[in-house]
Protein backbone atom coordinates (compact mmCIF):
# COMPACT_ATOMS: atom_id res chain seq x y z
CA UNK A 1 -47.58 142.39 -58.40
CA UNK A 2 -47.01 140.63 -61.83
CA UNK A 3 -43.06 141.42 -61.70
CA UNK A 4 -41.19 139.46 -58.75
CA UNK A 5 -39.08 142.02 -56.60
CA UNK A 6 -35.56 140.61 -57.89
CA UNK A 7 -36.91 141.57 -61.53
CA UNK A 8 -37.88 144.97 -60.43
CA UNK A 9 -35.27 146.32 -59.04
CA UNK A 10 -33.00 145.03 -62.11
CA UNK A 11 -35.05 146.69 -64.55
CA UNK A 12 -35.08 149.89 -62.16
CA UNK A 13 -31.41 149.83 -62.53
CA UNK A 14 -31.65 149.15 -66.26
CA UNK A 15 -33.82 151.60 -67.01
CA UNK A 16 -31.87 154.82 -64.77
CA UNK A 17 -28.91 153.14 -66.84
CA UNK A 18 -29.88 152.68 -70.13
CA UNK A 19 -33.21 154.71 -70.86
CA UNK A 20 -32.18 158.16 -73.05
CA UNK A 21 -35.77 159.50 -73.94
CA UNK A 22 -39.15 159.21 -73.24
CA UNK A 23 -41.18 155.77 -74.70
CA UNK A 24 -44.80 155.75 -75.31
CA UNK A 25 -46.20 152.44 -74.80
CA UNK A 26 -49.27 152.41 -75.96
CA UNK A 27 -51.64 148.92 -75.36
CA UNK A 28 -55.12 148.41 -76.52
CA UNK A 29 -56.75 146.20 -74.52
CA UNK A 30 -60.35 145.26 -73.89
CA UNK A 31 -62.44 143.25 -70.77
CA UNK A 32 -64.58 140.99 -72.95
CA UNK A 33 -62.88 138.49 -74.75
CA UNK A 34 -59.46 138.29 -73.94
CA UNK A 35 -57.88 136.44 -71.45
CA UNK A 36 -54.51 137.83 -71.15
CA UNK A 37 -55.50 141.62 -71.34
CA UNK A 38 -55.76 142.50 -67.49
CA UNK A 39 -52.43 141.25 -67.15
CA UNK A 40 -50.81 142.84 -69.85
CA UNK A 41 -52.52 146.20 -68.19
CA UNK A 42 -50.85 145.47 -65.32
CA UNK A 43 -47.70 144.60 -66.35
CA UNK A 44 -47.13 147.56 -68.56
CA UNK A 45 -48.73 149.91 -65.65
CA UNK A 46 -45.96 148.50 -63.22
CA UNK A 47 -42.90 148.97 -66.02
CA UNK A 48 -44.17 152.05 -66.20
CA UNK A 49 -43.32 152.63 -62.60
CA UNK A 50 -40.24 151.36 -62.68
CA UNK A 51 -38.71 154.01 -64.99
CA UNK A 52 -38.80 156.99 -63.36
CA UNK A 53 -41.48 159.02 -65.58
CA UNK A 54 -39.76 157.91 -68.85
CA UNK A 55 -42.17 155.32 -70.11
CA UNK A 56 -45.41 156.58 -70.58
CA UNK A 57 -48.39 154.28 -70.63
CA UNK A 58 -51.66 154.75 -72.78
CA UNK A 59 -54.40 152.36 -72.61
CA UNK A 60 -56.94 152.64 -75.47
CA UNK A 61 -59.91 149.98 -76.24
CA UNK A 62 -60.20 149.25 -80.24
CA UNK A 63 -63.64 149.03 -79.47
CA UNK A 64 -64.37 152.48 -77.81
CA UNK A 65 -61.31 153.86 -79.31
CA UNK A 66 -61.94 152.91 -82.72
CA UNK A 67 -60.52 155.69 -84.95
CA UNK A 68 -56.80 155.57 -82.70
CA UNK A 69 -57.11 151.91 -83.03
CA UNK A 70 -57.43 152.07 -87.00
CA UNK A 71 -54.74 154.91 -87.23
CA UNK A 72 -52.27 152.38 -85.41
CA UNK A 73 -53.48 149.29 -87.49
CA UNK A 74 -54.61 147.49 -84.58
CA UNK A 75 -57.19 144.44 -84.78
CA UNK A 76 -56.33 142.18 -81.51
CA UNK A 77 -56.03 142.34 -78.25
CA UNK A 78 -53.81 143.00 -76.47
CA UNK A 79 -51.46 144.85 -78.70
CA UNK A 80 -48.28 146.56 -77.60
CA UNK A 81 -46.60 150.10 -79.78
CA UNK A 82 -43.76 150.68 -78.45
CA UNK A 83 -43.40 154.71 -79.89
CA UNK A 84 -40.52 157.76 -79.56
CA UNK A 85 -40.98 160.90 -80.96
CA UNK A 86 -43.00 158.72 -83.94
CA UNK A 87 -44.79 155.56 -84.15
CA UNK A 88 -41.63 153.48 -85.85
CA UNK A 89 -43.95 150.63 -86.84
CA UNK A 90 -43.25 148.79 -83.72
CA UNK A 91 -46.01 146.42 -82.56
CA UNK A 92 -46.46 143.26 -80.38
CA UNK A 93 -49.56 141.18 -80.51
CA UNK A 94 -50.36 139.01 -77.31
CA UNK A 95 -49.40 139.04 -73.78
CA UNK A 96 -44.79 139.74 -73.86
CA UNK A 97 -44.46 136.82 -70.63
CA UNK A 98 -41.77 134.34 -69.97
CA UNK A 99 -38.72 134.83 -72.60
CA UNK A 100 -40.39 137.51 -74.34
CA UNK A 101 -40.36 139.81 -71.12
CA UNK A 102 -36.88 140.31 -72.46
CA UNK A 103 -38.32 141.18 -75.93
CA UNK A 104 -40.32 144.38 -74.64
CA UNK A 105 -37.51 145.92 -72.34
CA UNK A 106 -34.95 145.68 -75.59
CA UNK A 107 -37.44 147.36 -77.49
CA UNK A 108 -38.33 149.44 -75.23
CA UNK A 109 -34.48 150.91 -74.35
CA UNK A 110 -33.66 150.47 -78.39
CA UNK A 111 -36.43 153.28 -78.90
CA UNK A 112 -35.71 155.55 -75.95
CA UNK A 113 -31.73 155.81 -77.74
CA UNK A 114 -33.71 156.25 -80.93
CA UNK A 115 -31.38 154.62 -82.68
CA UNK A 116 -31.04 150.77 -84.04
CA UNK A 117 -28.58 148.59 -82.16
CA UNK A 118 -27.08 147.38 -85.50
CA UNK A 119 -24.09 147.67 -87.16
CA UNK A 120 -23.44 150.46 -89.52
CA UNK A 121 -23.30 148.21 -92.83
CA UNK A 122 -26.85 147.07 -91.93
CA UNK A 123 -27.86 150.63 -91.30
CA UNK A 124 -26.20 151.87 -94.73
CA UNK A 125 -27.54 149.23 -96.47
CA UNK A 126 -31.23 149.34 -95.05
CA UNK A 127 -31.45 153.10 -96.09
CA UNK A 128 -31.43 152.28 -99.09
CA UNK A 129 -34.73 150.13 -99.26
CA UNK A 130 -37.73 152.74 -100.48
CA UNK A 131 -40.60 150.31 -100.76
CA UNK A 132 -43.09 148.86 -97.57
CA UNK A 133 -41.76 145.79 -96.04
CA UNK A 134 -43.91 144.53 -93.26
CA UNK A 135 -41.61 142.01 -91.25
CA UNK A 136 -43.92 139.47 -89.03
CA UNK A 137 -42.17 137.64 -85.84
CA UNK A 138 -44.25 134.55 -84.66
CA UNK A 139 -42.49 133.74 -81.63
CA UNK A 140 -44.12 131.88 -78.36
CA UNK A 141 -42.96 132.82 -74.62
CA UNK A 142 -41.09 129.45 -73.94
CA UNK A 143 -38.66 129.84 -77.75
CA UNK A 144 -35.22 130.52 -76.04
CA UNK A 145 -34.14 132.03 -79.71
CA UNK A 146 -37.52 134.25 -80.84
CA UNK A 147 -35.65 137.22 -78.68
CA UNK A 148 -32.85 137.25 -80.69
CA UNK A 149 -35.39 137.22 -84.23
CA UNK A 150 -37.85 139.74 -82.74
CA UNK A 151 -35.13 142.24 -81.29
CA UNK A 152 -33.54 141.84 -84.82
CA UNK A 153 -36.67 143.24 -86.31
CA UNK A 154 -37.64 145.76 -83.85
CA UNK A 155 -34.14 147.82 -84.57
CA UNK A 156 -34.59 146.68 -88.28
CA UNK A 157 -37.93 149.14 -88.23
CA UNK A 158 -35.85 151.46 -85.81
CA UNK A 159 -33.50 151.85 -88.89
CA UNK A 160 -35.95 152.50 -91.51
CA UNK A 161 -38.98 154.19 -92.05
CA UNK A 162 -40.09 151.50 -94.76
CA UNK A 163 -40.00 148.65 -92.13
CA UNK A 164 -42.98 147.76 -89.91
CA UNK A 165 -41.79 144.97 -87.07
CA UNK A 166 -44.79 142.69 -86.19
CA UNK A 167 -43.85 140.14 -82.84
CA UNK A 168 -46.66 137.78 -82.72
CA UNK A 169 -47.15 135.41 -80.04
CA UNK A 170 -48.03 132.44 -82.11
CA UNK A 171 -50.17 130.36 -79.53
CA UNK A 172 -52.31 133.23 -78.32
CA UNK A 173 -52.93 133.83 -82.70
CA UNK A 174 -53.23 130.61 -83.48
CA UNK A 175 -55.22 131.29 -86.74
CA UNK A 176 -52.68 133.66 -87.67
CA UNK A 177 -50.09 130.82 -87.37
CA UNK A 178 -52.11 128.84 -89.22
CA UNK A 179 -52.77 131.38 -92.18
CA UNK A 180 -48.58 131.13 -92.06
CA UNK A 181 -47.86 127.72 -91.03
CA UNK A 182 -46.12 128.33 -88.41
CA UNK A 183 -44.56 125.03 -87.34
CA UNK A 184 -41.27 125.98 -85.79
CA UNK A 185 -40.74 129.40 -83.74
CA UNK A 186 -39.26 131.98 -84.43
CA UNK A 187 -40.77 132.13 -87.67
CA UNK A 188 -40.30 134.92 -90.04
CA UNK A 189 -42.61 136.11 -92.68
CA UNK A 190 -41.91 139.45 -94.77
CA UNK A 191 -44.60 140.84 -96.88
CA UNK A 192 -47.08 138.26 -96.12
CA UNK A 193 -44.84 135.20 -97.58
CA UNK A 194 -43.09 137.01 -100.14
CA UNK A 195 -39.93 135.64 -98.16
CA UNK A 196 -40.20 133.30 -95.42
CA UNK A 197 -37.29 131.72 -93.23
CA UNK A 198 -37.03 129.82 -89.86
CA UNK A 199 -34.64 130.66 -87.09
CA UNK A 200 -32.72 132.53 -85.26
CA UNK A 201 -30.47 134.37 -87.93
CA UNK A 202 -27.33 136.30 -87.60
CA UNK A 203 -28.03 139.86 -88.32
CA UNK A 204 -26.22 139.70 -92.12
CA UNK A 205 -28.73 136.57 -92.72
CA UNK A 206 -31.50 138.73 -91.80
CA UNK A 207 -31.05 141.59 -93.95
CA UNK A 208 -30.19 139.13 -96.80
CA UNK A 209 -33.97 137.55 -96.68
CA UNK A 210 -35.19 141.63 -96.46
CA UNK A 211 -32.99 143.07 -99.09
CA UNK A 212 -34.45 139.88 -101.47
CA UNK A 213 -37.63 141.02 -100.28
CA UNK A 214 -36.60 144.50 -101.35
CA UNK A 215 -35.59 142.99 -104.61
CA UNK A 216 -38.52 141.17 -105.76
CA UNK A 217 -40.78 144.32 -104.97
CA UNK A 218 -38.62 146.43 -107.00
CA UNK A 219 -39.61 143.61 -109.97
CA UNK A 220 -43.02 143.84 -109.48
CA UNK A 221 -43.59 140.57 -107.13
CA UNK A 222 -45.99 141.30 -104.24
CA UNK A 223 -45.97 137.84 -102.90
């Protein structure tokens, strides 16, 4: 078992408590070249179990499954989408272990309410944004504040349809944290460095640094 017996009967009793609707999960994965992908098959298969039919599990190869891979966007391994009734741009790259367990089971109940846990400024205001913002999370399992950032930007593409939530884990895409010099965790990149900040922010920060995202699209700048 990947998930001690204390941890499985608390999410058990999370999930009868706090799971509305179904949740696709849906995790490429592959056998050659990737050392955390049996594990992340596991883990997913035994959350799965744990909630009472409500969190379906799809396993699809991006080598053998090439077109669903491409219509989700996915080039790693292993990659998580966390879906509802529609794929809400939700996706996390590596293997969700150690503080980023957390991570995956807020995303996971945030979807199944299908509805942001925000406050209803944030939600006003991010209805009005109209333009592609793709919001990247480098985070690594042992950052006591890349939760907080990630979970942020899961309900942040909850809440729009314009907002794509990317959690990467930053040591198992290291030449991804390299292309965005990552140096401190949780990093957070919008639009491929059109805006860039470090930390933990509150949620009014957060949708400050997307609405000037928003803002310099709307001029013209793409990054």
């Amino acid at each position: 078992m990947i998930i001690g017996a204390d941890v499985q009967k608390q999410l058990e009793d999370v999930f009868s408590k706090e799971l509305d609707k179904d949740v696709k999960i849906i995790l490429f994965s592959q056998a050659i070249g990737c050392d955390t992908c049996e594990t992340a098959e596991l883990l997913f298969k035994e959350i799965s179990e744990l909630s009472e039919g409500k969190i379906k599990l799809e396993v699809y190869s991006p080598v053998l499954d090439k077109e669903i891979a491409q219509s989700y966007g996915i080039e790693r391994v292993p990659s998580i989408v966390i879906e509802g009734d529609k794929d809400y741009g939700i996706r996390y790259i590596g293997l969700p272990s150690g503080l980023e367990f957390s991570t995956i089971v807020h995303g996971i109940i945030n979807v199944s309410k299908r509805k942001p846990n925000l406050s209803e400024k944030t939600i006003e205001e991010l209805k009005n944004i109209d333009k592609k913002i793709n919001i990247k999370v480098f985070v690594t399992t042992t950052c006591g504040y890349c939760p907080q950032a990630a979970i942020t930007a899961m309900n942040f593409a909850l809440a729009s349809d314009f907002i794509d939530a990317y959690i990467i884990d930053a040591s198992e895409n290291y030449d991804l944290a390299e292309r965005f010099q990552v140096v401190g965790v949780p990093k957070i990149v919008i639009n491929d460095g059109l805006v860039e900040f470090v930390g933990a922010q509150p949620e009014n920060n957060f949708l400050g640094y997307v609405i000037s995202a928003y803002k310099l699209l709307e001029q013209g700048v793409n990054s």
